[in-house]
N, C-alpha and C. Protein backbone atom coordinates (compact mmCIF):
# COMPACT_ATOMS: atom_id res chain seq x y z
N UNK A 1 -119.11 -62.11 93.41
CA UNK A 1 -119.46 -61.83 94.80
C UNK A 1 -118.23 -61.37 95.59
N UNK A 2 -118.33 -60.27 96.13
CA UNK A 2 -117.51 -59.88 97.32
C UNK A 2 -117.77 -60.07 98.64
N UNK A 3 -116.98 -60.81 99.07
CA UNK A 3 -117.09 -61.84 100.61
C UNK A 3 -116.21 -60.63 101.48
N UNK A 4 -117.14 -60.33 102.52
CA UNK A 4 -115.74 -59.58 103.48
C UNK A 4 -115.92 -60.36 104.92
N UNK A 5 -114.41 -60.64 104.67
CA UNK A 5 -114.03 -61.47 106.24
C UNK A 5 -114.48 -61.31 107.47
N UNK A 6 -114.98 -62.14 107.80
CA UNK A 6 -115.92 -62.08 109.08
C UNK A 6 -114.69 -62.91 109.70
N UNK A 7 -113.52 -62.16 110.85
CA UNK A 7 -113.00 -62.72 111.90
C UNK A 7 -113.16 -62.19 113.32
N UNK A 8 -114.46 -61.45 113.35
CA UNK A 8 -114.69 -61.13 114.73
C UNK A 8 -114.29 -60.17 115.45
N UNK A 9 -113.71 -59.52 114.06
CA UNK A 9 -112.61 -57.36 114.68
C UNK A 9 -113.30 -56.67 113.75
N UNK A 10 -113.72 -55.95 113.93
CA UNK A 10 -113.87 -54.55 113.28
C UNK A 10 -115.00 -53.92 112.51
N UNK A 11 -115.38 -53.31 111.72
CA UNK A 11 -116.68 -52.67 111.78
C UNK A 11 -117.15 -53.11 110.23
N UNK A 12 -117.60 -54.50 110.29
CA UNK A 12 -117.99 -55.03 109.38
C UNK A 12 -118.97 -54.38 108.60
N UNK A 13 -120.18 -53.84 109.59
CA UNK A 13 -121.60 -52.97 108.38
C UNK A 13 -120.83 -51.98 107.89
N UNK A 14 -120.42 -50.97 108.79
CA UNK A 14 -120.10 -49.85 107.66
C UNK A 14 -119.53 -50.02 106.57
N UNK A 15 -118.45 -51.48 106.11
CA UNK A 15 -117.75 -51.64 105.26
C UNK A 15 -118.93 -52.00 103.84
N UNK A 16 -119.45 -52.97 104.84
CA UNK A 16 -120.93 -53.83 103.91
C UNK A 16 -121.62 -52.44 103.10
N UNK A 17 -122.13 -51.92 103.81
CA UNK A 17 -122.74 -50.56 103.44
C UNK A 17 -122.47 -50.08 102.52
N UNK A 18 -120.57 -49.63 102.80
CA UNK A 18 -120.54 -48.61 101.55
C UNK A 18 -119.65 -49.51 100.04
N UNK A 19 -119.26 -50.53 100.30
CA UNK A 19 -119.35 -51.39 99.19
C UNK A 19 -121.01 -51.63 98.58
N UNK A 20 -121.66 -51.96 99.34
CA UNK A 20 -123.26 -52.15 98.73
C UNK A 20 -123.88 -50.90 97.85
N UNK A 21 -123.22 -49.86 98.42
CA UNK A 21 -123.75 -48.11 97.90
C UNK A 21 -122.89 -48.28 96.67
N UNK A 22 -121.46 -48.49 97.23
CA UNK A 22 -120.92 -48.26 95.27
C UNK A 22 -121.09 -49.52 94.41
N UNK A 23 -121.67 -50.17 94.84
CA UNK A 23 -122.59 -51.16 93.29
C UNK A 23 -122.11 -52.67 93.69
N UNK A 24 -121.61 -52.85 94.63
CA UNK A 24 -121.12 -54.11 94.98
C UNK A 24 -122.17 -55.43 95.29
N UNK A 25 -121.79 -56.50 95.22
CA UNK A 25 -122.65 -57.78 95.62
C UNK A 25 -121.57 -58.42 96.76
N UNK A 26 -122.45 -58.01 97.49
CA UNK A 26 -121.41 -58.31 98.96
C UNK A 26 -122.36 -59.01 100.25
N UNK A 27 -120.93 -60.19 100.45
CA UNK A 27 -121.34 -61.11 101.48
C UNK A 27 -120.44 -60.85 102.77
N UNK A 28 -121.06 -61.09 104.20
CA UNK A 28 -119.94 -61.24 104.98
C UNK A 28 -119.81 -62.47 105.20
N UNK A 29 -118.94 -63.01 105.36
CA UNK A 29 -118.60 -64.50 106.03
C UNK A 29 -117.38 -64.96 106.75
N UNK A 30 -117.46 -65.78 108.08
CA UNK A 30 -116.43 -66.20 108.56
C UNK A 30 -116.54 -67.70 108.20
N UNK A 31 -116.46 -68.33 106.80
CA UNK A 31 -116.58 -69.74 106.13
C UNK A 31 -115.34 -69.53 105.63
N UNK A 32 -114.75 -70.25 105.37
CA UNK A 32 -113.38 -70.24 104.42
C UNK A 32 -113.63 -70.68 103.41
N UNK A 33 -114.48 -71.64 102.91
CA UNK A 33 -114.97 -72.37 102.03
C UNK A 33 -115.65 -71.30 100.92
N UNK A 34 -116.19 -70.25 101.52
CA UNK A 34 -116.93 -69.19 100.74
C UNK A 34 -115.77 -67.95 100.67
N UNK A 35 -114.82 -67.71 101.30
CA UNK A 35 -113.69 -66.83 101.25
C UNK A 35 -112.72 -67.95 100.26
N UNK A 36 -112.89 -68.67 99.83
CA UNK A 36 -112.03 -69.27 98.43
C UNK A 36 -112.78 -69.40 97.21
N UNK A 37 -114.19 -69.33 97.70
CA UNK A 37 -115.05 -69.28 96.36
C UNK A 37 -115.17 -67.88 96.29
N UNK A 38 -114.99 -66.59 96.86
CA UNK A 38 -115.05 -65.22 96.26
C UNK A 38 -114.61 -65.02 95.24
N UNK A 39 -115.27 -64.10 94.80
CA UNK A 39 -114.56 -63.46 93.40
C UNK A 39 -113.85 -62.32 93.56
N UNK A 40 -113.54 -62.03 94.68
CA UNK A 40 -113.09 -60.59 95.74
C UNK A 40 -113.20 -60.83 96.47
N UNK A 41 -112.13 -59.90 97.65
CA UNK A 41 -112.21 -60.60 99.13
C UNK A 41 -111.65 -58.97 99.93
N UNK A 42 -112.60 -59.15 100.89
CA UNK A 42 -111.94 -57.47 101.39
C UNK A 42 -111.71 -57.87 102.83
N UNK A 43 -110.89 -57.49 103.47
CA UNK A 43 -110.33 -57.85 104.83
C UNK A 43 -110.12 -56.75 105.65
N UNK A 44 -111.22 -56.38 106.32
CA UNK A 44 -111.14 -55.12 107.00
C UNK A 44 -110.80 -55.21 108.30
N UNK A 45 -110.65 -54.29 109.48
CA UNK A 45 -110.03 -54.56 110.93
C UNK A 45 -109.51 -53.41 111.79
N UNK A 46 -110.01 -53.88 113.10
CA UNK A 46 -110.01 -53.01 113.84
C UNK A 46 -109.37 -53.29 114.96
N UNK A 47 -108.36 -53.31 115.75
CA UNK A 47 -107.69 -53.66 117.05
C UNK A 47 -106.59 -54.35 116.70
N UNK A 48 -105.97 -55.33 117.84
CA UNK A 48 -104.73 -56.00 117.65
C UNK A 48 -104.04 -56.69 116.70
N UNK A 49 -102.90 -56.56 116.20
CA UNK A 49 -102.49 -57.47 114.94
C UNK A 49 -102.51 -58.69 115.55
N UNK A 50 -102.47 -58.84 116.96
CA UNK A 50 -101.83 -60.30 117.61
C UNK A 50 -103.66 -61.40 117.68
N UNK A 51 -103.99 -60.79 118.14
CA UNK A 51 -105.44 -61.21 118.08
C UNK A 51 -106.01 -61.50 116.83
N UNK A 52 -105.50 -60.66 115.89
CA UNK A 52 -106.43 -60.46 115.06
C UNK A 52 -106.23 -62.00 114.18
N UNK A 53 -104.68 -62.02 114.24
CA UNK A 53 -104.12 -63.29 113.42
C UNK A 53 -104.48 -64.71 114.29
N UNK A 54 -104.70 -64.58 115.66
CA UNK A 54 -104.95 -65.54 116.04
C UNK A 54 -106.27 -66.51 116.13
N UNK A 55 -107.30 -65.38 115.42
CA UNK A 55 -108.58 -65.34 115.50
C UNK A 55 -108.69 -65.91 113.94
N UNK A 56 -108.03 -65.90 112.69
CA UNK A 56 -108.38 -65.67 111.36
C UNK A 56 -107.78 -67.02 111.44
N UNK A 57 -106.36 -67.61 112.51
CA UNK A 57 -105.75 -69.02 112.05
C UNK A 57 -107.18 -69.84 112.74
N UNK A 58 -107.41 -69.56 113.79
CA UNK A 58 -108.82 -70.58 114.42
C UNK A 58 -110.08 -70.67 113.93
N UNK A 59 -110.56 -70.11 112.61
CA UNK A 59 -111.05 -70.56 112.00
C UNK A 59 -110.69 -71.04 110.94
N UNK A 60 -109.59 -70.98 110.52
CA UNK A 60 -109.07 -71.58 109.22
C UNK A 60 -108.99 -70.72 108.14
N UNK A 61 -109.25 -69.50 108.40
CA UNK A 61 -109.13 -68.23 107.15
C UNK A 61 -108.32 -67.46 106.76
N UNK A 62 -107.32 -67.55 107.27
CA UNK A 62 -105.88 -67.32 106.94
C UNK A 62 -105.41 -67.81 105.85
N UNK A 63 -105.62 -69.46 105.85
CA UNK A 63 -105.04 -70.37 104.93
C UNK A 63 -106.53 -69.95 103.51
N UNK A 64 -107.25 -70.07 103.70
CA UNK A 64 -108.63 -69.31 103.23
C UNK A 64 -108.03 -67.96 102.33
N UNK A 65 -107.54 -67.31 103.01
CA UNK A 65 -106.92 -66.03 102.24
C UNK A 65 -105.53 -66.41 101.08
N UNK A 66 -104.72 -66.86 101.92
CA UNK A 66 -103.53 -67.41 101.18
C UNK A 66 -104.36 -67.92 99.84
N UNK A 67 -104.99 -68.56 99.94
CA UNK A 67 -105.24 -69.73 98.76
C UNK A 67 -105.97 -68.87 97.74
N UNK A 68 -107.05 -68.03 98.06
CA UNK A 68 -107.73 -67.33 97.09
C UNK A 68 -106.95 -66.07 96.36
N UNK A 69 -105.61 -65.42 97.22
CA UNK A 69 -104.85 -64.26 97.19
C UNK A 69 -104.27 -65.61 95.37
N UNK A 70 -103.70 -66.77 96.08
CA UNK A 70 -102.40 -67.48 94.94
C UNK A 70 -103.46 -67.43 93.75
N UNK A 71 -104.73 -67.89 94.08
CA UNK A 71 -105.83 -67.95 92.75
C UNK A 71 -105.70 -66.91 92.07
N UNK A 72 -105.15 -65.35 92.25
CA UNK A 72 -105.99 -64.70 91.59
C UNK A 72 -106.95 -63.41 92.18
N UNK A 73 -107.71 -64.18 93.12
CA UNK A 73 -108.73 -63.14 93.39
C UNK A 73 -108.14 -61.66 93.60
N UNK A 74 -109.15 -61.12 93.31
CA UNK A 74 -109.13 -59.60 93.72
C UNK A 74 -108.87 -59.15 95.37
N UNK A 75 -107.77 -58.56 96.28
CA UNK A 75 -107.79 -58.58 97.61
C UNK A 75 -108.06 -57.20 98.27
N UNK A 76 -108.35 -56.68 98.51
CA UNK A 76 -108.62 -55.36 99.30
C UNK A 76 -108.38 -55.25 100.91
N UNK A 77 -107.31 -55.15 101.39
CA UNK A 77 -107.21 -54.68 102.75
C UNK A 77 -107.62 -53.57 103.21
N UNK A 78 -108.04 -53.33 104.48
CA UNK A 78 -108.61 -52.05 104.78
C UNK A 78 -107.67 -52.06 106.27
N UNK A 79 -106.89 -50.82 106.81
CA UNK A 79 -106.42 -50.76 108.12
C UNK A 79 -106.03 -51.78 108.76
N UNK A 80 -106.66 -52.51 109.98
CA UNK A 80 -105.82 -53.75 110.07
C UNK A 80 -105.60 -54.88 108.74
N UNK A 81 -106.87 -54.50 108.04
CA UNK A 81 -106.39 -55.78 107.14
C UNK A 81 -104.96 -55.60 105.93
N UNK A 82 -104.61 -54.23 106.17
CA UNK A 82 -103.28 -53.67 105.81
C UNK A 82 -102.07 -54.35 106.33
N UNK A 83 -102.16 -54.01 107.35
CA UNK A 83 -101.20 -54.63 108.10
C UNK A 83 -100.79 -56.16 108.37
N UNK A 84 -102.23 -57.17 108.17
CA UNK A 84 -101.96 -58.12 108.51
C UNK A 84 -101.20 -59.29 106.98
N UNK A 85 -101.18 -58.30 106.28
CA UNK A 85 -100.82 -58.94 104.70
C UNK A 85 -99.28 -59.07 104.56
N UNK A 86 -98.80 -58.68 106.17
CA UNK A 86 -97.46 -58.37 106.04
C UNK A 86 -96.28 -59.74 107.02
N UNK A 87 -95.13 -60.05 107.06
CA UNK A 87 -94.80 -60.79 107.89
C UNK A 87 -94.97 -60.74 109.09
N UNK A 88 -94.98 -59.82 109.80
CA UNK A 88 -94.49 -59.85 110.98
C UNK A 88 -94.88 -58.61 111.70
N UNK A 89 -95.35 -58.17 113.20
CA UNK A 89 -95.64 -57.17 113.50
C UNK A 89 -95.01 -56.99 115.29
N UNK A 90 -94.30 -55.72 115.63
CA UNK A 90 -93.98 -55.81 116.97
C UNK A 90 -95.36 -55.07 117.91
N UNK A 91 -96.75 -55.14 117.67
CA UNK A 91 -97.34 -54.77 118.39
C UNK A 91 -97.40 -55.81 119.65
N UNK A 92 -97.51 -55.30 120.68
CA UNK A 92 -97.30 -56.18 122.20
C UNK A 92 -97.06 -57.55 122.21
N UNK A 93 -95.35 -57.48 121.26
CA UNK A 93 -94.83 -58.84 121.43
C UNK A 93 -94.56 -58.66 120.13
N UNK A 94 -94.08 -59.69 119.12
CA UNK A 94 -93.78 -59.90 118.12
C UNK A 94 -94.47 -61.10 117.43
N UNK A 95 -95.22 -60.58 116.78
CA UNK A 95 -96.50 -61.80 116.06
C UNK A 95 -96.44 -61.92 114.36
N UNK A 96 -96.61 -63.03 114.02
CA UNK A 96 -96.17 -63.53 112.21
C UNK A 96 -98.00 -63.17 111.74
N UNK A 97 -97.37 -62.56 111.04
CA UNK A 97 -98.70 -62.04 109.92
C UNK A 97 -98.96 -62.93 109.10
N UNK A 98 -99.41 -62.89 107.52
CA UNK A 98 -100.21 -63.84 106.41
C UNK A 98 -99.16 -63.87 105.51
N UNK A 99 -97.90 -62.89 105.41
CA UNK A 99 -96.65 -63.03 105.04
C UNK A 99 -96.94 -62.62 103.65
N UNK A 100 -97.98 -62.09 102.91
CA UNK A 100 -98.62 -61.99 101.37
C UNK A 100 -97.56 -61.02 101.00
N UNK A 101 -96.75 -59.95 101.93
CA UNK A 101 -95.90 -58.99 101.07
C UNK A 101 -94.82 -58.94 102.12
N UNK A 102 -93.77 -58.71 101.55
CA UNK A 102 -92.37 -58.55 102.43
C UNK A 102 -92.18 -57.22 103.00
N UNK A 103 -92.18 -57.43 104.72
CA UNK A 103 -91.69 -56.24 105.64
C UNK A 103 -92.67 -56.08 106.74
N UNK A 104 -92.98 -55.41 107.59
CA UNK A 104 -93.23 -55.15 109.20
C UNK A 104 -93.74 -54.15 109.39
N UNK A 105 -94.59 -54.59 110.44
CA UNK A 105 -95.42 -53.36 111.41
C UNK A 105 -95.01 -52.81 112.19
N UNK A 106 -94.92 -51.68 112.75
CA UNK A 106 -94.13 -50.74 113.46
C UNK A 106 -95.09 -49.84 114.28
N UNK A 107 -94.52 -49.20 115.78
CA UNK A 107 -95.76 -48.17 116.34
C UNK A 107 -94.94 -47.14 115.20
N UNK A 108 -95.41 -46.11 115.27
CA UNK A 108 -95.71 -44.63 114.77
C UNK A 108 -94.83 -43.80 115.57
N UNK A 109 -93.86 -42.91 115.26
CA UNK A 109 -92.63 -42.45 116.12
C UNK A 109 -93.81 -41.84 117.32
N UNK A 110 -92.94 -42.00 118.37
CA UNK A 110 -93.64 -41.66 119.52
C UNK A 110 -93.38 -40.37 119.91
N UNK A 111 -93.18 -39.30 119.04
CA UNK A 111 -92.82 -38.15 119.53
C UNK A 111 -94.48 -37.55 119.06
N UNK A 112 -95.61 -38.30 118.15
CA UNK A 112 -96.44 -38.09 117.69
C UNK A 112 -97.28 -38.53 118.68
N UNK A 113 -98.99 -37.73 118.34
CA UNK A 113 -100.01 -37.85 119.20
C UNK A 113 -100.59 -39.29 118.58
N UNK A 114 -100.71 -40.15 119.46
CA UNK A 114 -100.78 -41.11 118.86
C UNK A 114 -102.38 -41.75 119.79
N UNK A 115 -103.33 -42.61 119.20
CA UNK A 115 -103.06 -43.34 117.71
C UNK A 115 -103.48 -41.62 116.97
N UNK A 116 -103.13 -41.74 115.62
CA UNK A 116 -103.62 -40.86 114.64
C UNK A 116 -105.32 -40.85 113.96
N UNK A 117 -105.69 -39.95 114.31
CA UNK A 117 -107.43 -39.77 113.95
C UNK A 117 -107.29 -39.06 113.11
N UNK A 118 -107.74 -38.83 112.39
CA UNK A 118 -108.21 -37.47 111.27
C UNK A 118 -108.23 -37.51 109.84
N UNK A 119 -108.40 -36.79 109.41
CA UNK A 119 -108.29 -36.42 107.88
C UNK A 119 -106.73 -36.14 107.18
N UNK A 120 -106.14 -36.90 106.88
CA UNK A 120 -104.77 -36.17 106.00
C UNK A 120 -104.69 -36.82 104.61
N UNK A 121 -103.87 -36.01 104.10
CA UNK A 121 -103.54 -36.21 102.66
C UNK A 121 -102.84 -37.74 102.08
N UNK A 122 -103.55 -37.99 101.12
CA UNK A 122 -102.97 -39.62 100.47
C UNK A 122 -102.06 -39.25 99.10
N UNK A 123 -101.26 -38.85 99.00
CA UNK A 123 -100.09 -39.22 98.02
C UNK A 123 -99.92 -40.74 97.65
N UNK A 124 -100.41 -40.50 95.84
CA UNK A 124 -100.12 -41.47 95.13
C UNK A 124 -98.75 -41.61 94.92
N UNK A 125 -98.15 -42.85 94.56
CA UNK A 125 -96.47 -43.27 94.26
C UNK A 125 -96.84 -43.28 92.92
N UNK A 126 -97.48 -44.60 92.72
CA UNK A 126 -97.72 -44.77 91.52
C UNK A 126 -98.49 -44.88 90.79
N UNK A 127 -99.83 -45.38 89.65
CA UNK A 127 -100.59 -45.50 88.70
C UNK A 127 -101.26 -46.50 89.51
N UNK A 128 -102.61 -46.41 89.84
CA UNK A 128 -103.29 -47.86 90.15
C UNK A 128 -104.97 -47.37 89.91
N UNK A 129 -105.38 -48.28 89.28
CA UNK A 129 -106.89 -47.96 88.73
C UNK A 129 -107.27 -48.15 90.09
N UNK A 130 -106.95 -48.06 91.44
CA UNK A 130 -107.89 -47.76 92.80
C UNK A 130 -108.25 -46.38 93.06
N UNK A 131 -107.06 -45.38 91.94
CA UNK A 131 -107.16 -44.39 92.11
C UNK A 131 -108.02 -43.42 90.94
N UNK A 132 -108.70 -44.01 90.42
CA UNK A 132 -109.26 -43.52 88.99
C UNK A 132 -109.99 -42.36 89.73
N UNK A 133 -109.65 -41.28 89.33
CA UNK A 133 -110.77 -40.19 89.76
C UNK A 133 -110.53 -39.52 90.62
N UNK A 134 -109.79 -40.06 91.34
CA UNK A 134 -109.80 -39.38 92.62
C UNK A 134 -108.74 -38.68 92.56
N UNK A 135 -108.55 -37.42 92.45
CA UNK A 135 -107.14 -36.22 92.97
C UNK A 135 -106.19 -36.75 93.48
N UNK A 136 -105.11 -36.85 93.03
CA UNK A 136 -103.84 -36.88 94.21
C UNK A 136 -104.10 -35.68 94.84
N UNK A 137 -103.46 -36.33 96.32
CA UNK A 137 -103.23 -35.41 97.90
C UNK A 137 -104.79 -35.23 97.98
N UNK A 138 -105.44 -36.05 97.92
CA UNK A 138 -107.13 -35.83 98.59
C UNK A 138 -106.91 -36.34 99.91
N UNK A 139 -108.33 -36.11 100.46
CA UNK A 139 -107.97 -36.16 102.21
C UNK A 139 -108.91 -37.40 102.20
N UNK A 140 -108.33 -38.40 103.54
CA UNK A 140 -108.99 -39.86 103.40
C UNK A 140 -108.55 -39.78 105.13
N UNK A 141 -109.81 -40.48 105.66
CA UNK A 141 -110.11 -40.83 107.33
C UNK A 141 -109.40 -41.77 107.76
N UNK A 142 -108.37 -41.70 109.03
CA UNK A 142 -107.41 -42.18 109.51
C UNK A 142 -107.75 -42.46 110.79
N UNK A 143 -107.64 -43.61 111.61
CA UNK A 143 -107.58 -43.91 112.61
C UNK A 143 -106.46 -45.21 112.94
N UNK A 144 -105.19 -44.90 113.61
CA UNK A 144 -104.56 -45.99 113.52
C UNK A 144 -102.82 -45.36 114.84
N UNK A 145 -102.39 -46.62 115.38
CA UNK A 145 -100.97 -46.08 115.95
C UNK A 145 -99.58 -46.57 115.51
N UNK A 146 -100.33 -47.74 114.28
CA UNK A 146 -98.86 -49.07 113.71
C UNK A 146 -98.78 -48.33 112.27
N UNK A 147 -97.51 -48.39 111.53
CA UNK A 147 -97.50 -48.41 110.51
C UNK A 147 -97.01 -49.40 109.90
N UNK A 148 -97.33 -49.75 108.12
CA UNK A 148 -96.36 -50.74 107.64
C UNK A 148 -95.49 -50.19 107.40
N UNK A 149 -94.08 -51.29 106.97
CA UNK A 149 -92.97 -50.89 106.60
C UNK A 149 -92.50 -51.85 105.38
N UNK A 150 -92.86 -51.63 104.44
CA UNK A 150 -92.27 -52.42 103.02
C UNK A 150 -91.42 -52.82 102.60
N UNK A 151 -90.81 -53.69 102.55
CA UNK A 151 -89.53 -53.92 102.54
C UNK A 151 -89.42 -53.63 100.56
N UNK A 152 -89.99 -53.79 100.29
CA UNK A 152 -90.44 -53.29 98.76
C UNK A 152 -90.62 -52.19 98.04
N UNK A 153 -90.00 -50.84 97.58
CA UNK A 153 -90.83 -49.79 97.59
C UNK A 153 -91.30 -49.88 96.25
N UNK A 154 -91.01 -51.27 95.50
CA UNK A 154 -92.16 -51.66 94.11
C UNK A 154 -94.01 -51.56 95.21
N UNK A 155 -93.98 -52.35 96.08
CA UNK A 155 -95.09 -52.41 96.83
C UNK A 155 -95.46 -51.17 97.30
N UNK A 156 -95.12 -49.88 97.48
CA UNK A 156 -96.03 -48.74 97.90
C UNK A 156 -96.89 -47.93 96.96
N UNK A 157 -98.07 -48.04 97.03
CA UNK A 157 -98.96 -47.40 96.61
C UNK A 157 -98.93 -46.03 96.70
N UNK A 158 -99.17 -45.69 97.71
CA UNK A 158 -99.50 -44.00 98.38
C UNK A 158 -98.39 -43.96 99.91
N UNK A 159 -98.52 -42.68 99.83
CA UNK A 159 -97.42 -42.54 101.42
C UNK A 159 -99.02 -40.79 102.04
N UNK A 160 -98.56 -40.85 103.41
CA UNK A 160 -98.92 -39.69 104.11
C UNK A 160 -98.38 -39.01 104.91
N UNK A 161 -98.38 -38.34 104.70
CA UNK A 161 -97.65 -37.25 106.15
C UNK A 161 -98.14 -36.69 107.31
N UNK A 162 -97.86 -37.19 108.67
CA UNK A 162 -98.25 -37.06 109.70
C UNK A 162 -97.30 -36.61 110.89
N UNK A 163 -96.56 -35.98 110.86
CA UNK A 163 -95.51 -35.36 111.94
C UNK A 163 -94.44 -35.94 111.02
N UNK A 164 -94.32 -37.05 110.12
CA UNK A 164 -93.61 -38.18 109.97
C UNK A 164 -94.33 -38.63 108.30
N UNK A 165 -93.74 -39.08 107.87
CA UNK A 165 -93.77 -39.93 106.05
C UNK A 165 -94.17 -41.17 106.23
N UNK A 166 -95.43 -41.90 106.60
CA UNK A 166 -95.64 -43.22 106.48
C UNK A 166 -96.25 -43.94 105.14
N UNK A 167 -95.98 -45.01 104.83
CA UNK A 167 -96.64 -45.94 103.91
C UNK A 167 -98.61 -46.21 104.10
N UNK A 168 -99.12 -45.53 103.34
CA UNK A 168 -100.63 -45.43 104.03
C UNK A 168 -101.52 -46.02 102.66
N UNK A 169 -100.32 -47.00 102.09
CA UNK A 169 -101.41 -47.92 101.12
C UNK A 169 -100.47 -49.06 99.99
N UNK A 170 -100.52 -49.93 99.64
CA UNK A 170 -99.80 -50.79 99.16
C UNK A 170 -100.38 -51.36 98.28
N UNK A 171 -99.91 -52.32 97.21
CA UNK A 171 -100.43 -52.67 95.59
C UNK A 171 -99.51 -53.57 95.11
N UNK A 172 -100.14 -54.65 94.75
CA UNK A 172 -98.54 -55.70 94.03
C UNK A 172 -100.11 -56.60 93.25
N UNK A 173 -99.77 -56.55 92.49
CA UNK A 173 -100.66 -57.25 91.31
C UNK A 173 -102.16 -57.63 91.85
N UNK A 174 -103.19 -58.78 92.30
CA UNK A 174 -104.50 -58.70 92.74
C UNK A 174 -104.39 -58.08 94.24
N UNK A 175 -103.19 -57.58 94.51
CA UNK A 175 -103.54 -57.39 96.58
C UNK A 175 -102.98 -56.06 96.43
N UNK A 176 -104.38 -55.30 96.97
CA UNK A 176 -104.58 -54.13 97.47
C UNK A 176 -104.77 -53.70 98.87
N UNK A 177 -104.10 -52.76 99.73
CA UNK A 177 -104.36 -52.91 101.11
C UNK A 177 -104.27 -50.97 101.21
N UNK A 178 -105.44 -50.41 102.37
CA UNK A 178 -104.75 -48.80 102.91
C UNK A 178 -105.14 -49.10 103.94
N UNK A 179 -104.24 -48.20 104.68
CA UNK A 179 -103.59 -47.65 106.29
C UNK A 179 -105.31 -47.17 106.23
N UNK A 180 -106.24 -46.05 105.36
CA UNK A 180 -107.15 -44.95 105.90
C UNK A 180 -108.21 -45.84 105.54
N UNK A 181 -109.64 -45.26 106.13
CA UNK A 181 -111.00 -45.70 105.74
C UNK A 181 -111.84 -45.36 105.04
N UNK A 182 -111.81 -46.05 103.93
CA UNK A 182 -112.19 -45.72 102.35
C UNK A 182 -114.02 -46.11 102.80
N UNK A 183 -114.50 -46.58 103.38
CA UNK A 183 -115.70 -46.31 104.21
C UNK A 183 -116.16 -45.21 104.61
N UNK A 184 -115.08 -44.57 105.52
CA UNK A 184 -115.16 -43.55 106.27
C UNK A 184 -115.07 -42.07 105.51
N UNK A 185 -114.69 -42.15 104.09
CA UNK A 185 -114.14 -41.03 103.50
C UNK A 185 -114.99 -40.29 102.71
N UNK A 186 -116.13 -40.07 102.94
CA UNK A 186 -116.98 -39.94 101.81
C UNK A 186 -117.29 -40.42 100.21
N UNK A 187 -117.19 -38.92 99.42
CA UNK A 187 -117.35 -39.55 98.44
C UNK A 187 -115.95 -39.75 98.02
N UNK A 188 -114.93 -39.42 97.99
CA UNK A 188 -114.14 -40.00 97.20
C UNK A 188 -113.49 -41.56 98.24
N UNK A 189 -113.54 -41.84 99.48
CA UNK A 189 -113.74 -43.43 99.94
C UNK A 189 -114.63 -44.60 98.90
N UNK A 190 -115.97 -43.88 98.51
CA UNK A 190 -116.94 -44.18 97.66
C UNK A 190 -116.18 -44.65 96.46
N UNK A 191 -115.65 -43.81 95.88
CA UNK A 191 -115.19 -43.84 94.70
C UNK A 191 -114.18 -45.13 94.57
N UNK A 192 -113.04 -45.09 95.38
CA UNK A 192 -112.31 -45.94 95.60
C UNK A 192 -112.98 -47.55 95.33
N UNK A 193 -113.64 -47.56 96.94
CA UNK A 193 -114.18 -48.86 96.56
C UNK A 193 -115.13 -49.12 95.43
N UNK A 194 -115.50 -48.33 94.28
CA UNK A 194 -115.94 -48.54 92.94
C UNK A 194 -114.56 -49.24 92.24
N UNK A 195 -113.85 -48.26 92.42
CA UNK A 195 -112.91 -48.80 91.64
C UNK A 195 -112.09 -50.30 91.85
N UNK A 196 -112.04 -50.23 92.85
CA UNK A 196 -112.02 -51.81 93.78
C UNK A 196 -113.21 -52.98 92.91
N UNK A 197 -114.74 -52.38 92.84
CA UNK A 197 -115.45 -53.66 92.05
C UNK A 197 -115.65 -53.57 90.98
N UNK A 198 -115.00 -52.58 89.98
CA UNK A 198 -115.02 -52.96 88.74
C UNK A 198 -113.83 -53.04 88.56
């Protein structure tokens, strides 16, 4: 079963949806109890890193994540849930993330139209069966104004180019996280999250 985090941000059906379309058995839940019994866990998100973390510690699903991430499980971040896998973020103020990978959230150089909407290219780094099938430099749906910053570049998955070279996806053994919306992307978004449940 794939549980996706119910903390009260972001566009939970569409996620439900297109995991359900590519063959998935998917629950939403804001239980922690059922986010440690997943067999997969996808953490999707939409708005503040500061909120977002403050919302996931008050129900107790933070620690919920931690525990199922140390088990093992399979993790899938999506956009905020990218970001929040990380220490630390300076969006309006400076707020401690879930700490799962080493390095920081950042705005997006401000010489750019910001936040970033659109379609741009995903450059693979390295080998990851998330990418089975799918073309390097395919185009994947972006909406976002923070980037991560890895303190790892074992941890970068894919990078994109947007006025600027950002980190737009990350990978370290069960924890998977992208900057774009593999929901939002058609068929090869589709594809992805296949490759995500098998």
């Amino acid at each position: 079963m794939i549980v996706i985090v119910d903390y009260g941000m972001g566009n939970l059906r569409s996620v439900e949806k297109a995991l359900d379309k590519a063959g998935g058995k998917v629950k939403v839940s804001n239980d922690p109890a059922e986010v440690r019994a997943a067999g997969s866990i996808v953490l999707p998100g939409v708005g503040a890193f500061g909120d977002a973390m403050e919302r996931l510690k008050k129900r107790g699903l933070d620690a919920a994540i931690k525990e199922a991430v140390a088990a093992g499980k399979q993790f899938l971040g999506i956009c905020l849930g990218l970001a929040l896998l990380f220490e630390e973020s300076d969006e309006h103020g400076v707020h401690a993330g879930l700490g799962l990978l080493p390095g920081r959230v950042e705005l997006l150089p401000t010489h750019l139209k910001i936040p970033h909407i659109g379609w741009n290219r995903v450059a693979a780094q390295k080998d990851s069966r998330l990418f089975d099938g799918v073309p390097n430099g395919s185009y994947f749906y972006f909406v976002h104004s923070y980037e991560v910053v890895p303190r790892l570049d074992s941890d970068v998955l894919c990078r994109t180019e947007y006025g600027c070279e950002f980190v737009s996806g990350v990978e370290r053994e069960n924890i998977a996280a992208v900057q774009f919306h593999p929901e939002k992307s058609s068929s090869l978004g589709l594809r992805m999250l296949k490759n995500f449940i098998t």
